[in-house]
N, C-alpha and C. Protein backbone atom coordinates (compact mmCIF):
# COMPACT_ATOMS: atom_id res chain seq x y z
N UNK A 1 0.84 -1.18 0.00
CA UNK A 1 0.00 0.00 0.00
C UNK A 1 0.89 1.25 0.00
N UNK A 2 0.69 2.34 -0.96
CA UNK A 2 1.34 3.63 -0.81
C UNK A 2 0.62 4.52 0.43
N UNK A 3 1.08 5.03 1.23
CA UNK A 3 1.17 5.45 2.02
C UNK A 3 0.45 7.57 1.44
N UNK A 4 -0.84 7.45 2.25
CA UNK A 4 -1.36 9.02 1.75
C UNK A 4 -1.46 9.95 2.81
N UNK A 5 -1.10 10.88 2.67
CA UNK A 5 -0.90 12.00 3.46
C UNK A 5 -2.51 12.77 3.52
N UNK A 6 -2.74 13.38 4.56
CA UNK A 6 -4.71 13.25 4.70
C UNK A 6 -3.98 14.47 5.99
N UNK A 7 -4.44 15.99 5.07
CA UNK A 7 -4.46 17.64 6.25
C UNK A 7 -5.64 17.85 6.17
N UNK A 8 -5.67 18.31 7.62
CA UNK A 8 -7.12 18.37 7.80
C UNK A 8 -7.21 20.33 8.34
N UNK A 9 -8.54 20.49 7.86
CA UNK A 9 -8.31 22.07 8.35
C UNK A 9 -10.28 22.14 8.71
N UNK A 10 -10.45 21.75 10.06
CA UNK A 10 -11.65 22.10 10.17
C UNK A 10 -11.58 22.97 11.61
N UNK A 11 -13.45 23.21 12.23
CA UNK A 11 -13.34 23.91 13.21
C UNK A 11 -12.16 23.71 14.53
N UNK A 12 -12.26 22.37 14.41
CA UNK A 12 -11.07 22.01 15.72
C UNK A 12 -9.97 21.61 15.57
N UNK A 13 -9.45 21.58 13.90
CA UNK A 13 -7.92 21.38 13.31
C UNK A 13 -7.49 21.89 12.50
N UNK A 14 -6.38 22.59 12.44
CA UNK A 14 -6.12 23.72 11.37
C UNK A 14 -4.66 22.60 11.44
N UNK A 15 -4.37 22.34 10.13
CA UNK A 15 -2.77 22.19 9.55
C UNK A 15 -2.04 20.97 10.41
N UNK A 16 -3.48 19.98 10.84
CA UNK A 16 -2.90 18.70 11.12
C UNK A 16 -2.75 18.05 10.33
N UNK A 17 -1.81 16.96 10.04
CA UNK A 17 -1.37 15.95 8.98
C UNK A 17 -1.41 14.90 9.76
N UNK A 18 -1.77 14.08 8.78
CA UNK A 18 -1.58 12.22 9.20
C UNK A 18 -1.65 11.54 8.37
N UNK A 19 -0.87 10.78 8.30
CA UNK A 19 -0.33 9.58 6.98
C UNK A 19 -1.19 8.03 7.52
N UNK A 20 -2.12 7.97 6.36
CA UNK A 20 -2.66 6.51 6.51
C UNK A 20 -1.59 4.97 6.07
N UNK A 21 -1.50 4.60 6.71
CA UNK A 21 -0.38 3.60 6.37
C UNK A 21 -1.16 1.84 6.03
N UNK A 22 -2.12 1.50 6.52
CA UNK A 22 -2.90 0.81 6.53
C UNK A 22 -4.10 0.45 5.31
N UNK A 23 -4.60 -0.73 4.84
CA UNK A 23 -5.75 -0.44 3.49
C UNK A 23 -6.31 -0.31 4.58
N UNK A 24 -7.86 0.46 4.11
CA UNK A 24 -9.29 1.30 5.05
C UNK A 24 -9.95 -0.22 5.49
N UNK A 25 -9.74 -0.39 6.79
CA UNK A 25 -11.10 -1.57 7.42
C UNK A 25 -10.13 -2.59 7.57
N UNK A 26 -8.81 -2.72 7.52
CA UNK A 26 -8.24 -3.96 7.58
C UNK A 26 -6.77 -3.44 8.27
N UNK A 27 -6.14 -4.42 8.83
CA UNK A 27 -5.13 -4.77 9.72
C UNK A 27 -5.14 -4.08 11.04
N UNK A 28 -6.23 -4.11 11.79
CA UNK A 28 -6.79 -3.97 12.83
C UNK A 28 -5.91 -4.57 13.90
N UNK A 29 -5.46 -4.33 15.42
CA UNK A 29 -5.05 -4.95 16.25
C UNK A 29 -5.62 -5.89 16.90
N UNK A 30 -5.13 -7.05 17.21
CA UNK A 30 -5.32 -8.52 17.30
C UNK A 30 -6.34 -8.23 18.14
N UNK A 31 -6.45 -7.70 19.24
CA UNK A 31 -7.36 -7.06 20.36
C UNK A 31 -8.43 -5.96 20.16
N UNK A 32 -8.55 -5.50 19.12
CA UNK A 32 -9.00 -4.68 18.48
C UNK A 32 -10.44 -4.69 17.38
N UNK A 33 -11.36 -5.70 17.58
CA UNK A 33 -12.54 -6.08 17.00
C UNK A 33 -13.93 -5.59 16.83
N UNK A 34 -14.38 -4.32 16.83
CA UNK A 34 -15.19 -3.23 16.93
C UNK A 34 -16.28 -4.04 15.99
N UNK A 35 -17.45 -3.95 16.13
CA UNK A 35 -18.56 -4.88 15.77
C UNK A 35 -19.60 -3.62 14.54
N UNK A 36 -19.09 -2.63 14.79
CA UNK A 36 -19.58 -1.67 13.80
C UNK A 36 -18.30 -1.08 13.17
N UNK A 37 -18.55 -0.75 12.29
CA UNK A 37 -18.00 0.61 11.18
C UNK A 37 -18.46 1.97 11.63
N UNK A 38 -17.22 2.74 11.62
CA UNK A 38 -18.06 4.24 11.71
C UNK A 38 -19.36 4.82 10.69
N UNK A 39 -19.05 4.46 9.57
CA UNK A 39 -20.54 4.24 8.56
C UNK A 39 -21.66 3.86 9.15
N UNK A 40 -21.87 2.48 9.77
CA UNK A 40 -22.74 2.39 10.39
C UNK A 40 -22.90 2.73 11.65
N UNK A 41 -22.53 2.90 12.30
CA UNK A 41 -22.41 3.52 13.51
C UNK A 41 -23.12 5.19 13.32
N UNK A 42 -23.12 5.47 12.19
CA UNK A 42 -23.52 7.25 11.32
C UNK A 42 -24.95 6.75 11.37
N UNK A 43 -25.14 6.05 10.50
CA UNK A 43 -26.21 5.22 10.00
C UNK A 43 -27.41 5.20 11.03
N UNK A 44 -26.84 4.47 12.02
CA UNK A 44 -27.82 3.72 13.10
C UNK A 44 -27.99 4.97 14.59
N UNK A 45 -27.12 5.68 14.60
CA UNK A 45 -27.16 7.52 15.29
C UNK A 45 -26.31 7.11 16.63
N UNK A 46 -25.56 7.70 16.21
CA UNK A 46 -24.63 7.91 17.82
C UNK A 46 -24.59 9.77 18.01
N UNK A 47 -23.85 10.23 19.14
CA UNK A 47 -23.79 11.40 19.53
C UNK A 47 -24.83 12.30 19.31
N UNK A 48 -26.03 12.30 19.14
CA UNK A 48 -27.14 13.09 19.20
C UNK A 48 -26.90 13.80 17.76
N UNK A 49 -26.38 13.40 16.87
CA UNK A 49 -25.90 13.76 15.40
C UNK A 49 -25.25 14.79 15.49
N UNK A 50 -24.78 15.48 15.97
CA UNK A 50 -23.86 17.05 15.80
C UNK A 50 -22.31 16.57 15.52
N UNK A 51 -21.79 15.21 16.38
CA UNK A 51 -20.20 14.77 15.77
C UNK A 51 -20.02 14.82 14.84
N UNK A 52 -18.71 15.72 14.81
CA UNK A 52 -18.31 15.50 13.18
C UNK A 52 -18.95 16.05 11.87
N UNK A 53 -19.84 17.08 12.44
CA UNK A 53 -20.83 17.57 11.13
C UNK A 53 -20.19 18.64 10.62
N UNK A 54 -18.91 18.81 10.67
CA UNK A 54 -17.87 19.92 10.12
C UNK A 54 -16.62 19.59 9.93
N UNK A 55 -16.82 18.19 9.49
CA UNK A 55 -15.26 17.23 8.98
C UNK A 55 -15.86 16.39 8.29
N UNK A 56 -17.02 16.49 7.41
CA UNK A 56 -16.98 15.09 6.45
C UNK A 56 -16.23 15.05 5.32
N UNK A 57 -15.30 15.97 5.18
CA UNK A 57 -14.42 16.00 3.80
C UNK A 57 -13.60 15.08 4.15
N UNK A 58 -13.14 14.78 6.15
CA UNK A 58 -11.74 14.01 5.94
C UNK A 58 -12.64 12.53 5.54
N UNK A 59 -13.34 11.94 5.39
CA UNK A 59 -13.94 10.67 5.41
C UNK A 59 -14.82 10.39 4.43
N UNK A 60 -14.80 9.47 3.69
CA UNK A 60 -15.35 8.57 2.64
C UNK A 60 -17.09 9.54 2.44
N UNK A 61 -17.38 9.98 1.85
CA UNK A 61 -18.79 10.57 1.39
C UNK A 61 -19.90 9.46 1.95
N UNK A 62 -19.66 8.00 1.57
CA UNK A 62 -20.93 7.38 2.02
C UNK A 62 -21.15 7.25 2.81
N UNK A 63 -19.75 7.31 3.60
CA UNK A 63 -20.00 7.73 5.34
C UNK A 63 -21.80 8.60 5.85
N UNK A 64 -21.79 9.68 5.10
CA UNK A 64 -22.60 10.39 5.59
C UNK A 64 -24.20 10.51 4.90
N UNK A 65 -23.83 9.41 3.68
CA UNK A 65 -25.48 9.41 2.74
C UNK A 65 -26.58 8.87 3.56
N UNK A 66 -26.34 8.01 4.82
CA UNK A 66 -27.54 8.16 5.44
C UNK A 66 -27.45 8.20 6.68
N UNK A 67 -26.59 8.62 7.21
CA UNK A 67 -25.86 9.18 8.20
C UNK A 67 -27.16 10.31 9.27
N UNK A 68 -27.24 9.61 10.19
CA UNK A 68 -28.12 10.62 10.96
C UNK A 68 -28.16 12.14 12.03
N UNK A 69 -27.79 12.96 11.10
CA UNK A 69 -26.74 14.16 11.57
C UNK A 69 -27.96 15.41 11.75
N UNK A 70 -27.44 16.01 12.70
CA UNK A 70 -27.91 17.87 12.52
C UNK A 70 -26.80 18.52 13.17
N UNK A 71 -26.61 18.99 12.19
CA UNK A 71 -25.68 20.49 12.06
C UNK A 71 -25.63 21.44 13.21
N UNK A 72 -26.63 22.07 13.39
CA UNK A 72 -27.28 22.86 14.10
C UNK A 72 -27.30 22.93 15.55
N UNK A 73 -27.49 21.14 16.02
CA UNK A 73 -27.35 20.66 17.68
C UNK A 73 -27.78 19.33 17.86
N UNK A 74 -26.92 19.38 19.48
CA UNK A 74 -26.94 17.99 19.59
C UNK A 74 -28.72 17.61 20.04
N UNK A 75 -29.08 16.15 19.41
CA UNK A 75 -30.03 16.20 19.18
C UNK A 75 -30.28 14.67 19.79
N UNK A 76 -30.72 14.32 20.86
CA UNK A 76 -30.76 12.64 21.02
C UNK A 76 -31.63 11.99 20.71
N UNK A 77 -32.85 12.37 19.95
CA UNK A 77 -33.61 11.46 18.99
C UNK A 77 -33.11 11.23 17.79
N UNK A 78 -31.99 11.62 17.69
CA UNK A 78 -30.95 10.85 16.47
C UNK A 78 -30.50 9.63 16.79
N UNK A 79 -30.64 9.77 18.25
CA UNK A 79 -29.61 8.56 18.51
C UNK A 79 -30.52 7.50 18.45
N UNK A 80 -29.97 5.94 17.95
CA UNK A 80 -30.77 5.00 18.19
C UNK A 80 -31.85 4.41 18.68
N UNK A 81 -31.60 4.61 20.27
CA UNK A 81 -32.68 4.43 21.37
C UNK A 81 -33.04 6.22 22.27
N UNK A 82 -32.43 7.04 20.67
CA UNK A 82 -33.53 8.13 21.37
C UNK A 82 -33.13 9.12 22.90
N UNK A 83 -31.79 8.41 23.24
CA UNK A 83 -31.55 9.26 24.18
C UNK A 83 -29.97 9.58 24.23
N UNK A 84 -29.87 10.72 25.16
CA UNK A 84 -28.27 11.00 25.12
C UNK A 84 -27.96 10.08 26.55
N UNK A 85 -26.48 9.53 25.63
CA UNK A 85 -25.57 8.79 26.46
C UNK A 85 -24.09 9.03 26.43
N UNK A 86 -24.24 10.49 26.47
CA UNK A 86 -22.56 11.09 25.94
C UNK A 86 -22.48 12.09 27.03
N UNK A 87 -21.20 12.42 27.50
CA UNK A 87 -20.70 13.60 28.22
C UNK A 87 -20.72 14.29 27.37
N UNK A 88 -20.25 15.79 28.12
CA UNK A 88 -20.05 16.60 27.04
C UNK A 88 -18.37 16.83 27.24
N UNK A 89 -17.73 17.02 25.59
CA UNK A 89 -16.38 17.26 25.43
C UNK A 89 -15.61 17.61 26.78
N UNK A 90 -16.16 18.68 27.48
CA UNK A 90 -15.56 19.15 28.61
C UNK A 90 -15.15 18.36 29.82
N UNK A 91 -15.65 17.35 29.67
CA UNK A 91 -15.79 16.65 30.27
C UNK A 91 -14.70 15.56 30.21
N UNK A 92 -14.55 14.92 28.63
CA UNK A 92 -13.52 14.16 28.44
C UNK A 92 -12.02 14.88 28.40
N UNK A 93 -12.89 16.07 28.38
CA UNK A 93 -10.56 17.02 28.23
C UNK A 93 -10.82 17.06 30.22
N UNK A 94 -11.29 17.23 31.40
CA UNK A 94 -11.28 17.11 32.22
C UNK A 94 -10.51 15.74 32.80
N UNK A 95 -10.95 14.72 32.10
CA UNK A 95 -10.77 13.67 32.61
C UNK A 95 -9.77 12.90 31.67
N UNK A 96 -8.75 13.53 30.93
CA UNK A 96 -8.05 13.52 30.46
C UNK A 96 -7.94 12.21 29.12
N UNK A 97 -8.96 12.30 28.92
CA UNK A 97 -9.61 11.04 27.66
C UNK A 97 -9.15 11.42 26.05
N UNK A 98 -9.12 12.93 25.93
CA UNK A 98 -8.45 13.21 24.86
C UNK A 98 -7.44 13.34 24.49
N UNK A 99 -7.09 12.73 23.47
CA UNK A 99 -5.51 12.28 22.68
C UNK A 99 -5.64 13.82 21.88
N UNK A 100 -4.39 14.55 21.90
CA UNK A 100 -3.91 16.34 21.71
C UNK A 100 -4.27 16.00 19.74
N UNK A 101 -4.04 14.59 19.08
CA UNK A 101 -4.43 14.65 17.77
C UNK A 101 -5.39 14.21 17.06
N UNK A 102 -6.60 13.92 18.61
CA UNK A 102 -7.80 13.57 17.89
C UNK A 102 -8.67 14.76 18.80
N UNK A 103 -8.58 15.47 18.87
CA UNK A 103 -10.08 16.58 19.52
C UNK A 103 -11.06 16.50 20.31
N UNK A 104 -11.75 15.59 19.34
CA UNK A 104 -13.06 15.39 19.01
C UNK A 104 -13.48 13.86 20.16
N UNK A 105 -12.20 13.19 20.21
CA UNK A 105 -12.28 11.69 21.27
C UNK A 105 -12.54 10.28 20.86
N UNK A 106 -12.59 9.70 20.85
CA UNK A 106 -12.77 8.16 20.47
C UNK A 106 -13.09 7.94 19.46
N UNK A 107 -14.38 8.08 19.11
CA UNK A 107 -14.85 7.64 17.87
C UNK A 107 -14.35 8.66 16.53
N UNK A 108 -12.99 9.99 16.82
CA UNK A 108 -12.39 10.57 15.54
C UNK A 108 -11.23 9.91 15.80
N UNK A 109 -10.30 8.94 16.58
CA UNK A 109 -9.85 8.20 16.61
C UNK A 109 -9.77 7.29 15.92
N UNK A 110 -11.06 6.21 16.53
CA UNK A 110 -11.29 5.26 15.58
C UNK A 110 -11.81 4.87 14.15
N UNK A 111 -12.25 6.38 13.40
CA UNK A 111 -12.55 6.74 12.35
C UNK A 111 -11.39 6.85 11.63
N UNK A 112 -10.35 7.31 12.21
CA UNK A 112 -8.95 7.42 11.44
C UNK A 112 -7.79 6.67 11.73
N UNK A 113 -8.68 5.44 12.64
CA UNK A 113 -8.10 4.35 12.78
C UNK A 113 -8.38 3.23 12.11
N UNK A 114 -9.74 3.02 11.02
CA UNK A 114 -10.63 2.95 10.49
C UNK A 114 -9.75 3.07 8.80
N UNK A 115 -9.42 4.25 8.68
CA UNK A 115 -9.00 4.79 7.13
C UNK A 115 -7.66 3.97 7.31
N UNK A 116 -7.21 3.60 7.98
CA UNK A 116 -5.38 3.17 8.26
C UNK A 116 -4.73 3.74 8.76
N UNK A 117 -4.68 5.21 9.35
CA UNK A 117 -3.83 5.83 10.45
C UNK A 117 -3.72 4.31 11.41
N UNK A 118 -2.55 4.77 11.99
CA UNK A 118 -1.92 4.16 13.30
C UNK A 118 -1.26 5.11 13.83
N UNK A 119 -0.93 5.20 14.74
CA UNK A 119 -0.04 6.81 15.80
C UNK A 119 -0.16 5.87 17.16
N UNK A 120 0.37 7.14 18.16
CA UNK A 120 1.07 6.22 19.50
C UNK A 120 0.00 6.11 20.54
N UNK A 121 -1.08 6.69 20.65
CA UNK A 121 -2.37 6.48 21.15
C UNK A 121 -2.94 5.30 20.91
N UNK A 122 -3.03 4.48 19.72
CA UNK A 122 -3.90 3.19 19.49
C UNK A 122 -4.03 2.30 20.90
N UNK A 123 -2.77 1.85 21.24
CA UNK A 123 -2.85 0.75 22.68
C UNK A 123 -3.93 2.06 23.75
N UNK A 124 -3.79 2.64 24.17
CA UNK A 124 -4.42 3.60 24.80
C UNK A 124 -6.57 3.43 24.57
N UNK A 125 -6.26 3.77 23.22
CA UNK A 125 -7.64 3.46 23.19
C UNK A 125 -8.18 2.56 22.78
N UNK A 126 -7.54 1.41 22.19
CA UNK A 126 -8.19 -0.22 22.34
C UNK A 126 -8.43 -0.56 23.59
N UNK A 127 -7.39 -0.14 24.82
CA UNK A 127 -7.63 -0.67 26.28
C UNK A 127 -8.80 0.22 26.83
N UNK A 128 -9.43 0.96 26.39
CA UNK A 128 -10.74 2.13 26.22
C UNK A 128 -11.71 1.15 26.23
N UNK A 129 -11.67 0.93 24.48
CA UNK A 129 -12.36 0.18 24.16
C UNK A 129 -13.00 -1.23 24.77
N UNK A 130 -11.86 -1.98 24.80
CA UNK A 130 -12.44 -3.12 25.45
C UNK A 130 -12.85 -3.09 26.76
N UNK A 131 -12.68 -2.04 27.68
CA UNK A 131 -13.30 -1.96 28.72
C UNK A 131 -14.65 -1.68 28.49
N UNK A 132 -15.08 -1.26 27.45
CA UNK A 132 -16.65 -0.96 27.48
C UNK A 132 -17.47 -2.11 27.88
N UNK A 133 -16.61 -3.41 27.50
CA UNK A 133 -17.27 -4.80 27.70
C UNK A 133 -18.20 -5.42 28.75
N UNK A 134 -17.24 -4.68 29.68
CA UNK A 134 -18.00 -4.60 31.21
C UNK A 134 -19.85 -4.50 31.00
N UNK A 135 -19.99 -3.98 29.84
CA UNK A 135 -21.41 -2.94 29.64
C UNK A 135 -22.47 -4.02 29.22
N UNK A 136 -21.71 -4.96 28.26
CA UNK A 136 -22.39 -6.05 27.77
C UNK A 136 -22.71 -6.99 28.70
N UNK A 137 -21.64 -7.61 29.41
CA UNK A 137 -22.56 -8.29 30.73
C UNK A 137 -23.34 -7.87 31.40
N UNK A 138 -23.40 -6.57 31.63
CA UNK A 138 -24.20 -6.20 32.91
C UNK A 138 -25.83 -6.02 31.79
N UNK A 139 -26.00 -5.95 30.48
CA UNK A 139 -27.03 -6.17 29.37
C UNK A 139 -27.14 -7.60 29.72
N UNK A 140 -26.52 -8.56 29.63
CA UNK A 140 -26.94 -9.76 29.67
C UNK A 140 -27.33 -10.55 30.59
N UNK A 141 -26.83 -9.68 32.12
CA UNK A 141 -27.30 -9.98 33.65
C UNK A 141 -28.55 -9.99 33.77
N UNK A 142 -28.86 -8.76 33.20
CA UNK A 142 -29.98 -8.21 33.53
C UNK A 142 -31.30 -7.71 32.33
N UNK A 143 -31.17 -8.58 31.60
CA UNK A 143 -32.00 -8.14 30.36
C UNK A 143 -32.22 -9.70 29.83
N UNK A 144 -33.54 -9.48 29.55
CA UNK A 144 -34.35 -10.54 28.81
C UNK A 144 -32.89 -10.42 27.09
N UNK A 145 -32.96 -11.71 26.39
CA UNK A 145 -31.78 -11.16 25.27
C UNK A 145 -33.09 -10.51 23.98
N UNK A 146 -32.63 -9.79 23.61
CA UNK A 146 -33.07 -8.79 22.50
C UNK A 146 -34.39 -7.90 23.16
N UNK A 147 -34.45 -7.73 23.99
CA UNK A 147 -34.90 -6.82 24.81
C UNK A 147 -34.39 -5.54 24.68
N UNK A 148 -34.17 -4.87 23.60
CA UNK A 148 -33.68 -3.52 23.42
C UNK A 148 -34.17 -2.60 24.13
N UNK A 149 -35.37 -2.42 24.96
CA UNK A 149 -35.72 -1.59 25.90
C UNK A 149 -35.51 -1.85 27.29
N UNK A 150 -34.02 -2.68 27.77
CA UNK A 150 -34.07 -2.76 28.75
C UNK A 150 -32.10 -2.12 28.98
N UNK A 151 -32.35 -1.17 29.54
CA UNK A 151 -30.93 -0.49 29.70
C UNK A 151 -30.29 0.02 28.43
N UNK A 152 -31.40 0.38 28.03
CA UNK A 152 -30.97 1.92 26.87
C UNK A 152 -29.89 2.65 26.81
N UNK A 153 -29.65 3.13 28.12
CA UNK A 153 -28.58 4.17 27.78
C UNK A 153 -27.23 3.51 28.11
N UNK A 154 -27.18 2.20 28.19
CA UNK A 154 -26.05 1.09 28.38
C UNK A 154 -26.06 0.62 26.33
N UNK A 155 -26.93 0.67 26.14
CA UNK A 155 -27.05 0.33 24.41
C UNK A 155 -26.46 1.19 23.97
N UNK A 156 -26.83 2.49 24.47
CA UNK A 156 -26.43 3.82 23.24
C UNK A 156 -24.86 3.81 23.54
N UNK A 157 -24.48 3.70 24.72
CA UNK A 157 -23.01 4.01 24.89
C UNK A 157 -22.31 3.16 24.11
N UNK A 158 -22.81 1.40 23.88
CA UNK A 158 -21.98 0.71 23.74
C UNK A 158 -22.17 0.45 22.04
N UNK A 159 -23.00 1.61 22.11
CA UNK A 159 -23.01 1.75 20.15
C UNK A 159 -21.88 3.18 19.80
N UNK A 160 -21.39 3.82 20.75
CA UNK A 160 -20.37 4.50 20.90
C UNK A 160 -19.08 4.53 20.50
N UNK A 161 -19.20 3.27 21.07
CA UNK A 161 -18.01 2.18 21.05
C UNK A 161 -17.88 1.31 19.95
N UNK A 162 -18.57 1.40 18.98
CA UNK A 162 -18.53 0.38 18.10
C UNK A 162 -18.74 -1.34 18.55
N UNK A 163 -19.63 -1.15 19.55
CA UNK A 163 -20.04 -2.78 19.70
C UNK A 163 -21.84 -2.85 19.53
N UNK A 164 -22.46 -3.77 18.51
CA UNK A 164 -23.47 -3.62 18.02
C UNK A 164 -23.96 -4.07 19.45
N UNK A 165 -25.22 -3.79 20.28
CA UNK A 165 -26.10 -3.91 21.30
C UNK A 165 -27.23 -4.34 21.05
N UNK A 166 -27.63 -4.58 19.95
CA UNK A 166 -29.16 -5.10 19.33
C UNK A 166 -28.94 -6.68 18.91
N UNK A 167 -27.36 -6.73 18.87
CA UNK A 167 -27.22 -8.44 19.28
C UNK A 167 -27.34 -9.16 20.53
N UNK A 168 -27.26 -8.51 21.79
CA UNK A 168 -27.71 -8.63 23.08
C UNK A 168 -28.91 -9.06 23.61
């Protein structure tokens, strides 16, 4: 694979560069098994639709053809099950969750972890990631299985995360 250089100049990055080194969707870390695509993950509504609604140039167009977004504000009947299950930003730069070359937090991470970026954060937020797991047992403790109305805002998070919850 030739190796592409990808500058980004939006509201929260002016004159960052990052070289995708990776083909898009493949050579993932061994530990590293995310059950959605950021596509679908667009698709099916995470973040109350406002993520990312002023960077779809860095990412694939079909990303966003049915992508459940508003511009305007965060909105949690975008989201899947209809409710917000997100902090707000301030929150993750508080608690020191944001990597200085992703902004935005996890899922602009794993979106450009996604295209083939790799950088020195990845171990950092796979060990993120798979902690969400915790989320799925405590769905399966306590929930009839495909019971999607039982611990909602344990679904929405862990559709956050790129782990599908409607298999639960």
């Amino acid at each position: 694979m030739i190796e592409r250089r990808i500058q980004i100049d939006d509201l929260m990055q002016s004159g960052y560069c990052y070289l995708l080194t990776e083909p898009v969707g493949q050579n993932f870390h061994q530990e590293f098994q995310p059950e959605l695509t950021p596509r679908q993950m667009l698709e099916l509504g995470v973040f109350g639709g406002k993520y990312m609604t002023d960077c779809t140039k860095e990412f694939p167009s079909d990303w966003f053809k049915n992508a459940r977004l508003c511009s305007s504000r965060h909105d949690p009947k975008l989201n899947f099950f209809g409710l917000n299950a997100s902090q707000p930003l301030s929150e993750w730069q508080k608690k020191g969750w944001i990597y200085e070359e992703d902004p935005r937090g996890w899922f602009q991470w794993y979106c450009r972890y996604y295209m083939g970026r790799r950088c020195r954060d990845d171990d950092r937020q796979i060990k993120r990631w798979r902690a969400m797991r915790r989320h799925i047992a405590q769905i399966r403790n306590n929930c009839l299985q495909g019971d999607l109305n039982c611990r909602r805002k344990q679904r929405q998070a862990l559709l956050h995360w790129a782990y599908d919850s409607r298999k639960i």
